[in-house]
Protein backbone atom coordinates (compact mmCIF):
# COMPACT_ATOMS: atom_id res chain seq x y z
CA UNK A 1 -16.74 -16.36 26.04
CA UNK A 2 -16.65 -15.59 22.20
CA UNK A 3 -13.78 -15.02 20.42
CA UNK A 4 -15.22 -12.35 18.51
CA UNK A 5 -16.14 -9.22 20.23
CA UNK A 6 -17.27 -6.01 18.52
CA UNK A 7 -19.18 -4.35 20.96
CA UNK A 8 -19.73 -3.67 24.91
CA UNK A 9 -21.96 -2.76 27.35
CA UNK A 10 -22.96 0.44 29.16
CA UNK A 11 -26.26 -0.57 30.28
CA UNK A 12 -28.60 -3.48 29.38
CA UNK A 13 -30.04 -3.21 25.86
CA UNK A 14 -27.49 -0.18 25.04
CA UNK A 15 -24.47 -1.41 22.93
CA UNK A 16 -21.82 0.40 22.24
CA UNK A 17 -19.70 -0.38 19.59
CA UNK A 18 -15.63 -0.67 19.94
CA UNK A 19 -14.55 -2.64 16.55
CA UNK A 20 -12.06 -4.31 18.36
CA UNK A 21 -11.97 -6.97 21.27
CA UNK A 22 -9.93 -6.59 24.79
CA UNK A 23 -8.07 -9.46 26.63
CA UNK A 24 -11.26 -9.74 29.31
CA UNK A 25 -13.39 -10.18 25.86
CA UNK A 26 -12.08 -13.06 24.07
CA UNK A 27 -10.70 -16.50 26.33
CA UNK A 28 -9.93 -18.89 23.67
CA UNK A 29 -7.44 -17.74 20.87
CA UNK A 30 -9.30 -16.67 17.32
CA UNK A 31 -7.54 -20.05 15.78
CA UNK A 32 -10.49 -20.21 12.72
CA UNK A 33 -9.56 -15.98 12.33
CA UNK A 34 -5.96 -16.92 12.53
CA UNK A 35 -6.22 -19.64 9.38
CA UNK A 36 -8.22 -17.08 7.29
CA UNK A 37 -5.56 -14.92 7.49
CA UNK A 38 -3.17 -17.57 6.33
CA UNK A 39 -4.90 -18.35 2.95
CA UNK A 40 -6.26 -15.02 2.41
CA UNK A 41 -3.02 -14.00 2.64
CA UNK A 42 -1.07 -17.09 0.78
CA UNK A 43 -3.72 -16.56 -1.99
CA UNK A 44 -2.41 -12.67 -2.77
CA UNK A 45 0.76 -12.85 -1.80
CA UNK A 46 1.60 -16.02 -3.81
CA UNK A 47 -0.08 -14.89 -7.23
CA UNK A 48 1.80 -11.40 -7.00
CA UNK A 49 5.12 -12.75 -6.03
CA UNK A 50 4.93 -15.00 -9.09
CA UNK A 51 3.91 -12.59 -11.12
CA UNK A 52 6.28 -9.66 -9.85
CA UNK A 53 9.24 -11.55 -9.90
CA UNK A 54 8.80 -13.73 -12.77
CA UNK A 55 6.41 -13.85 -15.24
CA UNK A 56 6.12 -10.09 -15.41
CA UNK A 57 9.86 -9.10 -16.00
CA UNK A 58 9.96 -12.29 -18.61
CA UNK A 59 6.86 -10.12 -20.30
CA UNK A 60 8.60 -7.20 -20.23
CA UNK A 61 11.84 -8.76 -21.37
CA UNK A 62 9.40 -10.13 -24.47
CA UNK A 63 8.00 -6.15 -25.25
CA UNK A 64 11.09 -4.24 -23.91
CA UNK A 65 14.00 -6.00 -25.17
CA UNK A 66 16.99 -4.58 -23.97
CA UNK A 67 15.45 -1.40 -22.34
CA UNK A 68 13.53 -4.42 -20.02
CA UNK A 69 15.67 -2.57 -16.81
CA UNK A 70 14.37 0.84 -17.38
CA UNK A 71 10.55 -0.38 -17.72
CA UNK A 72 10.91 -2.51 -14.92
CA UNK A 73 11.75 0.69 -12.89
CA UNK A 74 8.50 2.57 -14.76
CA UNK A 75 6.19 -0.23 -13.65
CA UNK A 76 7.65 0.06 -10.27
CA UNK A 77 7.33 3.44 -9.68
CA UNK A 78 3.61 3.69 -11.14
CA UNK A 79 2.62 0.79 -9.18
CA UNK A 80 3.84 2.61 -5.90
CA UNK A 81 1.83 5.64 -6.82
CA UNK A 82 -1.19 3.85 -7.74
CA UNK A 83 -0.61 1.47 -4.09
CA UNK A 84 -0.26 4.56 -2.21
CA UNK A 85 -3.57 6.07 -3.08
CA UNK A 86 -5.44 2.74 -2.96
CA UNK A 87 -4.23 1.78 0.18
CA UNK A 88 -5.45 4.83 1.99
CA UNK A 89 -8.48 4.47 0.18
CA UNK A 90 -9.46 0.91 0.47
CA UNK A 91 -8.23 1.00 4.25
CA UNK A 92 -10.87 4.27 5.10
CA UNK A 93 -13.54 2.88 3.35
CA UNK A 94 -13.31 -0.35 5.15
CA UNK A 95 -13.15 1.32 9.03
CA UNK A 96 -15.90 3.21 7.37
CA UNK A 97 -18.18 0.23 6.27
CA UNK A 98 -21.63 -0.37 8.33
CA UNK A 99 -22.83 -4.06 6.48
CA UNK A 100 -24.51 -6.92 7.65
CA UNK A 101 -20.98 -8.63 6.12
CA UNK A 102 -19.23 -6.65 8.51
CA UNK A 103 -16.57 -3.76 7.70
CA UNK A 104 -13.81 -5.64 6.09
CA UNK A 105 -15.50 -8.34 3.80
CA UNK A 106 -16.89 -6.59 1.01
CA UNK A 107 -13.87 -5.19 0.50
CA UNK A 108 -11.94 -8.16 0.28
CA UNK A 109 -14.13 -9.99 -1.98
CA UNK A 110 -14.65 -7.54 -4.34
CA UNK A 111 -10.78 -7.01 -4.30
CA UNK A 112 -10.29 -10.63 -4.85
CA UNK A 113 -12.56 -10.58 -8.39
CA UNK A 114 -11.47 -7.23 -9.48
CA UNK A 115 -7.43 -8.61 -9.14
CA UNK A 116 -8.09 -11.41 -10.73
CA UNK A 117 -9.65 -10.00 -13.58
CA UNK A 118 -7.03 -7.38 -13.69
CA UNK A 119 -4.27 -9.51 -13.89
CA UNK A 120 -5.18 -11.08 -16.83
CA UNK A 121 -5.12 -7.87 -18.97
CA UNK A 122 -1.88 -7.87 -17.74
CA UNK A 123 -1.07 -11.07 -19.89
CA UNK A 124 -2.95 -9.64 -22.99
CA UNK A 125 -0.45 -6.70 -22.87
CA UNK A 126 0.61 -6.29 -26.38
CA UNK A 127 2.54 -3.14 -25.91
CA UNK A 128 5.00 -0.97 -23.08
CA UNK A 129 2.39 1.47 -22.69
CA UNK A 130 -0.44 -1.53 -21.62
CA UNK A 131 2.14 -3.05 -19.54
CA UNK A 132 2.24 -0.29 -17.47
CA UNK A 133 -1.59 0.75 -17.65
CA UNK A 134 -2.89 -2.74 -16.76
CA UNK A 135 -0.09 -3.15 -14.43
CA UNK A 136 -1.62 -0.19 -11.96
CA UNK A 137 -5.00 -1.88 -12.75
CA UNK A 138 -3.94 -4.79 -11.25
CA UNK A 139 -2.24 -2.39 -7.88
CA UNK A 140 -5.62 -1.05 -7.08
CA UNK A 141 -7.64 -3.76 -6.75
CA UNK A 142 -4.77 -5.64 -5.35
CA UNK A 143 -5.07 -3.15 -2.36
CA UNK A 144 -8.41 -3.51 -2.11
CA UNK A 145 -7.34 -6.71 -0.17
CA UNK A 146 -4.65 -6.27 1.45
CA UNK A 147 -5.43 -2.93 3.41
CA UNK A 148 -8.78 -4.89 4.81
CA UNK A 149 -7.59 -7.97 5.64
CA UNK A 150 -4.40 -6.69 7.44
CA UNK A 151 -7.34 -5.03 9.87
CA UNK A 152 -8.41 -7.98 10.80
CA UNK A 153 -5.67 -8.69 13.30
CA UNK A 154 -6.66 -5.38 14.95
CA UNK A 155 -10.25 -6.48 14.85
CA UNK A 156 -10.31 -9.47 15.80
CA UNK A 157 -7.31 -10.31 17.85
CA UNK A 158 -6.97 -9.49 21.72
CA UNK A 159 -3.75 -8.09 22.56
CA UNK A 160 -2.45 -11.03 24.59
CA UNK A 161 -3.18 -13.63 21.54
CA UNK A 162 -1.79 -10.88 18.72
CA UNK A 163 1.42 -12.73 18.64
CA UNK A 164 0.32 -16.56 17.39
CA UNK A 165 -2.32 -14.59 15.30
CA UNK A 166 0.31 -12.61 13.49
CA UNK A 167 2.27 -15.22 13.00
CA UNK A 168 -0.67 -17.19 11.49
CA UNK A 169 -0.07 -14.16 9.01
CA UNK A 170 3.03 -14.17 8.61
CA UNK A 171 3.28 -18.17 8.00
CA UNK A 172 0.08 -17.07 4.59
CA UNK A 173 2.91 -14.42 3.85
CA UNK A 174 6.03 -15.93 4.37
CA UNK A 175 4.72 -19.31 1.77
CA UNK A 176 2.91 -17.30 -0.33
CA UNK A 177 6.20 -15.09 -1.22
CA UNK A 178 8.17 -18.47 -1.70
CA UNK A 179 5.81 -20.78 -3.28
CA UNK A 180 4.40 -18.26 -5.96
CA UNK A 181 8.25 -17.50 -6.85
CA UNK A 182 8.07 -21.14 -7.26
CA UNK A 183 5.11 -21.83 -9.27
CA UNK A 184 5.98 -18.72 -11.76
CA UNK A 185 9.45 -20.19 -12.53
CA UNK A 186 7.59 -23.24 -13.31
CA UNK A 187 5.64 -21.20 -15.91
CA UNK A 188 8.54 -19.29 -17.59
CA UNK A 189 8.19 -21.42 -21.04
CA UNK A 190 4.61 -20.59 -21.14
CA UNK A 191 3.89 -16.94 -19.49
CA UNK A 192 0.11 -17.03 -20.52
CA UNK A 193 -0.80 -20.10 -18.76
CA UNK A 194 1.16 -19.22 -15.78
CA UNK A 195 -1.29 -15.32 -15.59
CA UNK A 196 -4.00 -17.73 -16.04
CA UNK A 197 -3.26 -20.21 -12.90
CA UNK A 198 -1.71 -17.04 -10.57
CA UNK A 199 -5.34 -15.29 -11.62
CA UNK A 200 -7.52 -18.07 -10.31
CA UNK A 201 -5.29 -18.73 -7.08
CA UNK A 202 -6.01 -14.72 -6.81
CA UNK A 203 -9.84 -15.00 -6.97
CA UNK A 204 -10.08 -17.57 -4.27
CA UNK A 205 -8.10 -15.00 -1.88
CA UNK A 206 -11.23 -13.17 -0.34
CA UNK A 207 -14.14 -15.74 -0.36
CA UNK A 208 -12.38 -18.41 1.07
CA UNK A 209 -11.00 -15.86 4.23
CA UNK A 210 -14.56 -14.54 4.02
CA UNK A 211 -15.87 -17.91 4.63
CA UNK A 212 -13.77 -18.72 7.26
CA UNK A 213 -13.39 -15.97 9.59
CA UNK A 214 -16.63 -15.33 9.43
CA UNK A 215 -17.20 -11.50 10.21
CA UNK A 216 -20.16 -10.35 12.57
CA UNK A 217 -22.16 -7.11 11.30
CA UNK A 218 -21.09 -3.68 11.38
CA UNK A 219 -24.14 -2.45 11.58
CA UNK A 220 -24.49 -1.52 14.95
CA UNK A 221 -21.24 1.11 14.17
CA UNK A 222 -22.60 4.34 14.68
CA UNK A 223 -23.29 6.71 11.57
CA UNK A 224 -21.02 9.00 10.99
CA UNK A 225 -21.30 12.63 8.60
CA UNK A 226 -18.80 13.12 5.87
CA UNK A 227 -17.37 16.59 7.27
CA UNK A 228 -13.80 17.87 7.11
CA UNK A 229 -12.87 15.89 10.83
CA UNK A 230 -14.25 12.45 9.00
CA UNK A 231 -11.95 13.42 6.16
CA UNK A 232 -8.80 14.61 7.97
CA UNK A 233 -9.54 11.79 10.35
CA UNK A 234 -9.93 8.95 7.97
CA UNK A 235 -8.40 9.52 5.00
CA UNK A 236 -5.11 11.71 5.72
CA UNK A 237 -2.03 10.27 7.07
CA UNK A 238 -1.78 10.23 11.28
CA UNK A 239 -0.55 13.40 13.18
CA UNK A 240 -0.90 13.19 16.53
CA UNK A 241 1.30 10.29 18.81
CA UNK A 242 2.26 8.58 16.62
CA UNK A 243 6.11 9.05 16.22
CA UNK A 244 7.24 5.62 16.69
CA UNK A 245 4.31 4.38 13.96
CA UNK A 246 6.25 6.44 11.55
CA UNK A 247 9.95 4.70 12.95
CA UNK A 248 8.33 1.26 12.26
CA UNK A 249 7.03 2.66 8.64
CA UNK A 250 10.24 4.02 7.20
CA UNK A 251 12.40 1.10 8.97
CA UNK A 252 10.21 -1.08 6.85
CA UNK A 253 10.08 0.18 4.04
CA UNK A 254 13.70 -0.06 3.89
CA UNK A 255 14.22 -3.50 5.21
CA UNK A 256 11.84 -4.66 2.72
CA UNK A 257 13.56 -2.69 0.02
CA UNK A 258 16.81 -4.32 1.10
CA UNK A 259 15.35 -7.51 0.44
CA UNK A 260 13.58 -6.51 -3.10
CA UNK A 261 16.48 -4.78 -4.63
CA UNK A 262 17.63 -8.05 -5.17
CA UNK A 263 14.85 -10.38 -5.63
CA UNK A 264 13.19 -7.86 -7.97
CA UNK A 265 15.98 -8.65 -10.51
CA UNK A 266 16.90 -12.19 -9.15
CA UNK A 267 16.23 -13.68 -13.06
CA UNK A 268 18.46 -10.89 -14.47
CA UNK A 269 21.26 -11.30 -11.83
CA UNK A 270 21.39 -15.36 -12.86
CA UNK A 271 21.35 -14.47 -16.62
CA UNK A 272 23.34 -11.19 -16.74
CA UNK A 273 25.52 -11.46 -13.55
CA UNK A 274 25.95 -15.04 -12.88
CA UNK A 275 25.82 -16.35 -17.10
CA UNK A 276 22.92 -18.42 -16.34
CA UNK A 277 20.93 -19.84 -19.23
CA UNK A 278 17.04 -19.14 -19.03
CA UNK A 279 16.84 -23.17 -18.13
CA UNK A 280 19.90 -22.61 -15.18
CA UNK A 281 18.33 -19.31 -14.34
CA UNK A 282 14.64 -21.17 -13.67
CA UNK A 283 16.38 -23.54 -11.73
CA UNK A 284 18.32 -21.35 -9.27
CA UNK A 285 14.85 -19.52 -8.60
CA UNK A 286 13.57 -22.65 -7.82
CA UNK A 287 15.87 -23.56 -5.78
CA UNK A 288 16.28 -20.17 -4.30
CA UNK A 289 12.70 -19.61 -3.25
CA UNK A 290 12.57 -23.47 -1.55
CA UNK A 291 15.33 -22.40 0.58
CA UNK A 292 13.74 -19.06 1.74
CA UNK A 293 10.44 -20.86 2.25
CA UNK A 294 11.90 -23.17 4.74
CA UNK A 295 13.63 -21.14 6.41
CA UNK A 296 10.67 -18.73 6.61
CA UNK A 297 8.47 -21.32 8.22
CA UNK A 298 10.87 -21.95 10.33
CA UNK A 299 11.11 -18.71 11.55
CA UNK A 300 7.82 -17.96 11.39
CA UNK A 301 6.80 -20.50 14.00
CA UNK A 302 9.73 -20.17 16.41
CA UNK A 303 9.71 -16.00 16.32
CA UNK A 304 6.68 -15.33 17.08
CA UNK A 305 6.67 -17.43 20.63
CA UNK A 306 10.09 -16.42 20.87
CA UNK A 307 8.67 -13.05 21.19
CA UNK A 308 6.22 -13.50 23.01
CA UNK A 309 8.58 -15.29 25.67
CA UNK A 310 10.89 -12.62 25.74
CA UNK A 311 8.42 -9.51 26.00
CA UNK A 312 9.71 -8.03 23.36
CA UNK A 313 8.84 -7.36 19.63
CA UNK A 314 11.83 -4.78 18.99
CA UNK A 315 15.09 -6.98 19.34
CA UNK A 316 13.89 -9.68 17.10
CA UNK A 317 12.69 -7.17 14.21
CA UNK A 318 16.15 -5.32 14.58
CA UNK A 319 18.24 -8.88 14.56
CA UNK A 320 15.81 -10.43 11.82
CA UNK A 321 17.16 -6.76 9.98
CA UNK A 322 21.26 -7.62 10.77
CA UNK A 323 20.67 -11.12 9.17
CA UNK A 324 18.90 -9.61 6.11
CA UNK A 325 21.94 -7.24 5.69
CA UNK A 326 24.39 -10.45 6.03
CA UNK A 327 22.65 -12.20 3.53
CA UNK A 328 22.28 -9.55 1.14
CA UNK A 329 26.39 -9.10 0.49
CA UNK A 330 26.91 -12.39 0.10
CA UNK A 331 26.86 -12.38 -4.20
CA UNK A 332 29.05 -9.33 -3.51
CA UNK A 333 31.82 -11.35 -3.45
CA UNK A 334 31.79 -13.58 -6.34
CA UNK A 335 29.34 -13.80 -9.37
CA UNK A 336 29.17 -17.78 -8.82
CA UNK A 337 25.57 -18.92 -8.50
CA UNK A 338 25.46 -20.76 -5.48
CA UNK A 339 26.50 -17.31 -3.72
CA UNK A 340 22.07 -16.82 -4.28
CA UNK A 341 21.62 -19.64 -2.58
CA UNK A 342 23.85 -18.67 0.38
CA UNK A 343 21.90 -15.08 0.21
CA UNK A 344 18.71 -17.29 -0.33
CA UNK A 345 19.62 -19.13 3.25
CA UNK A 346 20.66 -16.45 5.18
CA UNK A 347 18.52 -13.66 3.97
CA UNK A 348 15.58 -15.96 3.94
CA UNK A 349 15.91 -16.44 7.65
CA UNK A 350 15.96 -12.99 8.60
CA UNK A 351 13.23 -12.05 6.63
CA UNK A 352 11.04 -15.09 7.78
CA UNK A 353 11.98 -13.65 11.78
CA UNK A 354 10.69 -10.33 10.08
CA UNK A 355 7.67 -11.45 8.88
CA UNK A 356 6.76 -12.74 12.01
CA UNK A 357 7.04 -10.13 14.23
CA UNK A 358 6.21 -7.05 12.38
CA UNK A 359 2.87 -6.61 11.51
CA UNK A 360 2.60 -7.37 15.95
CA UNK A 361 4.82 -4.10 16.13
CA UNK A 362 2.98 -2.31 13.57
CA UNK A 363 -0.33 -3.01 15.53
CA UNK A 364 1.27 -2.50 18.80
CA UNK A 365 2.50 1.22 17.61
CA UNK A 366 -1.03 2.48 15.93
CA UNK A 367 -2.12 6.00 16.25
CA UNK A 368 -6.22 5.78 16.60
CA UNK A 369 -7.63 1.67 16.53
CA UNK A 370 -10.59 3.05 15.09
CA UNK A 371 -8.91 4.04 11.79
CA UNK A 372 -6.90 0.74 11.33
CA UNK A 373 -7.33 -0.46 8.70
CA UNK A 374 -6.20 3.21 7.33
CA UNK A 375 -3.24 3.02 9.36
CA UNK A 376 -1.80 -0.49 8.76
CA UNK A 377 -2.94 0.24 5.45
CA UNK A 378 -0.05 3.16 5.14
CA UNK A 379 2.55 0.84 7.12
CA UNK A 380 1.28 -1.92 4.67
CA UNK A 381 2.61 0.89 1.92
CA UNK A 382 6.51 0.56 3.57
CA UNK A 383 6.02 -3.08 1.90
CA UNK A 384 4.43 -2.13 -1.59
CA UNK A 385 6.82 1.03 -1.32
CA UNK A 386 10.34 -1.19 -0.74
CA UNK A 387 9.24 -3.96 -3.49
CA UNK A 388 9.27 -0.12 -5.40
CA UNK A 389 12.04 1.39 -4.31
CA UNK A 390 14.16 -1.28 -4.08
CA UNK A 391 13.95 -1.89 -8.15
CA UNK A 392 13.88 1.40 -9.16
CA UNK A 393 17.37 2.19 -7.31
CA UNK A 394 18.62 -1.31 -8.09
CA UNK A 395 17.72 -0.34 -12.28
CA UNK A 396 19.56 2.87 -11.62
CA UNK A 397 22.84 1.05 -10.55
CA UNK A 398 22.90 -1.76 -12.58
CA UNK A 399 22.71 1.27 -15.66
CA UNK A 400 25.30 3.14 -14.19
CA UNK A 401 28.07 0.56 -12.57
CA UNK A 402 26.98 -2.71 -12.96
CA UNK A 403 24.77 -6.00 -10.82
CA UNK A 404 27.33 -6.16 -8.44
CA UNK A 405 26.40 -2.73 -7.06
CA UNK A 406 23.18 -4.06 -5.96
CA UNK A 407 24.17 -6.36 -2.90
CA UNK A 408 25.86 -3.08 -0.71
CA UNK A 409 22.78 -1.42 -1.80
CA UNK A 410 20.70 -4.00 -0.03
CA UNK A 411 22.55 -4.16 2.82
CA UNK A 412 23.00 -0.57 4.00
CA UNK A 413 18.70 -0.06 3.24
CA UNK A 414 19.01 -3.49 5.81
CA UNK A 415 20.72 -1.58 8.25
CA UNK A 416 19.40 2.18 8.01
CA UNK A 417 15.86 -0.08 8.92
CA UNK A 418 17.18 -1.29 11.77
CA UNK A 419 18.62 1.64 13.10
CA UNK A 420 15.09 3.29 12.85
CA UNK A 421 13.29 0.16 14.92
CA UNK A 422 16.05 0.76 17.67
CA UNK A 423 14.48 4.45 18.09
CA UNK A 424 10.95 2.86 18.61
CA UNK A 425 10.07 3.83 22.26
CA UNK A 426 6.26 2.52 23.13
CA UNK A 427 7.33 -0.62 22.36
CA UNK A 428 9.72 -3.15 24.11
């Protein structure tokens, strides 16, 4: 049978459409979906991670000068406002789409162009103010991906193949976070050319998943009125069952804040904590980043089955959560540089686990499968809200009592996360 399946069958000659495809429905695993996701996903991820945690706090280093802690917090915060409304947005629109593309492609590739182009007025930034305005620019469009293509394992993935699929996603994720780390350290000594390389990796993120995966028509989706239900139903945040989808959203969005309260000020921790040159503090990124890719393919391939052996998506989220925590007090102790690269290690490894797993929890606890892409795209806000949060309370202890302040931080939003996944009761 196909792997695809977007409608059934009452009668003959009367579909009915379902958006989604049951275990019956698909026989083979969605392998050619599965690899869209991973450079759809690499192709975002990487660009903003290179961006995010290099090249834009060196250019706001260059326009803030020493107040650079304080605006990284401002971009932080506006980018979590603008994220939150875009991802609701983008997500409705796309369950919402009837196209001959189907629901979720326009969306994507449009993204793709518009955060592309947005990024680069980033890099003409001459001034705070434009920082922050182009900045936001750059957070809508960017969601104009993500909320989509995070669907897709809802759409396209049968239940009892969700696992290898996610971690398909996980392994774009996971490599992406690393390797654009990587490739913006390499770009330090010359910002503009490193916008310019991040922005074209960026513009191939939507046609090349497009390509691949492939998406039949949504055509046959039944029309539906713009009333108050549509609204409420589509475009609000979920009411009704859906308890342990909000357990799995806040324990995110700490767990990922954990992990971003450092990263998010990884260069100034080398320079300001560790009395790292720019040079020594390029390197260390370097370094830092190859050690959390590893381990995050590592765990990306070996969770997921892992998982999927055990029958159980909660225990490896919550221990993925306790290694996070680990890692994260490790520079605690001493302000010596290779203390990152023991955090890299060990952190790195619980967050690859993490990776892995997740977004199959997330999918396994929605609310209503025909608003998914809505609904992952509000979990998906835990992640843009942590990489938020995380900075923002990391600039407001590093004002007040110092870097070292940071790595307890970290650890307790670790644990608090996991505390909330334990609570999770639909899921095993």
């Amino acid at each position: 049978m196909s792997n695809v399946a977007t409608t059934t069958s009452t009668a003959p000659g009367q579909p009915v459409w379902t958006g989604t495809v049951s275990d019956e429905e698909q026989s083979k695993a969605p392998w050619i979906v599965g690899v869209a996701l991973v450079l759809g996903c690499f192709l975002w991820m990487g660009p903003y991670m290179g961006v995010n945690v290099v090249l834009l706090p060196a250019k706001t280093a260059e326009l803030a000068g020493d107040s650079k802690a304080a605006v990284v917090a401002a971009l932080s915060t506006s980018a979590m406002i603008v994220a939150a409304i875009a991802n609701i947005l983008f997500g409705a629109l796309s369950d919402l789409t009837r196209s001959r593309w189907g629901r979720r492609t326009p969306w994507i590739v449009c993204g793709s162009v518009l955060a592309a182009a947005s990024m680069m007025l980033v890099n003409v930034a001459t001034n705070v103010a434009m920082l922050i305005v182009t900045w936001c620019v750059y957070q809508c469009f960017l969601n104009a991906i993500i909320a989509p293509l995070i669907a897709v394992l809802a759409d396209r993935t049968a239940p009892k193949f969700r696992g290898a699929i996610t971690s398909m996603y996980a392994l774009g994720y996971s490599v992406g976070i690393y390797t654009g780390q990587m490739i913006g350290a390499r770009f330090l000594t010359n910002v503009t050319l490193g916008f310019i390389v991040l922005s074209v990796l960026t513009l191939l993120s939507g046609p090349i998943a497009a390509v691949l995966m492939r998406e039949p028509s949504s055509l046959a989706m039944p029309k539906k009125s713009f009333d108050s239900k549509v609204f409420v139903e589509h475009f609000t945040f979920p009411v009704k069952g859906c308890r342990d989808y909000y357990l799995a959203l806040f324990g995110k969005f700490l767990i990922v804040a954990a992990k971003f309260a450092i990263s998010g000020f990884q260069l100034y921790i080398l320079m300001d904590y560790m009395n790292q040159t720019k040079e020594g503090a390029a390197g260390y990124v370097t370094i830092m980043s190859m050690c959390m890719m590893v381990t995050a393919i590592v765990m990306t391939i070996i969770s997921g089955p892992i998982a999927d052996k055990i029958g159980s998506r909660k225990l490896p989220v919550i221990v993925s959560s306790l290694l996070v925590a680990v890692g994260s007090i490790i520079p605690f102790f001493s302000n010596d540089p290779h203390m990152m690269i023991a955090y890299a290690l060990v952190a790195g490894t619980g967050m690859g686990a993490y990776n892995s797993v997740d977004q199959a929890l997330n999918v396994d606890v929605l609310p209503n499968k025909e608003t998914a892409a809505k609904d992952l795209g509000i979990l998906n806000l835990a992640n843009t809200g942590g990489q938020v949060l995380g900075p923002v309370l990391a600039a407001a202890l590093i004002q007040s009592i110092g870097y070292h302040a940071l790595f307890p931080l970290a650890a307790v939003c670790s644990l608090i996360g996991a505390v909330l996944i334990v609570f999770i009761k639909s899921v095993k």
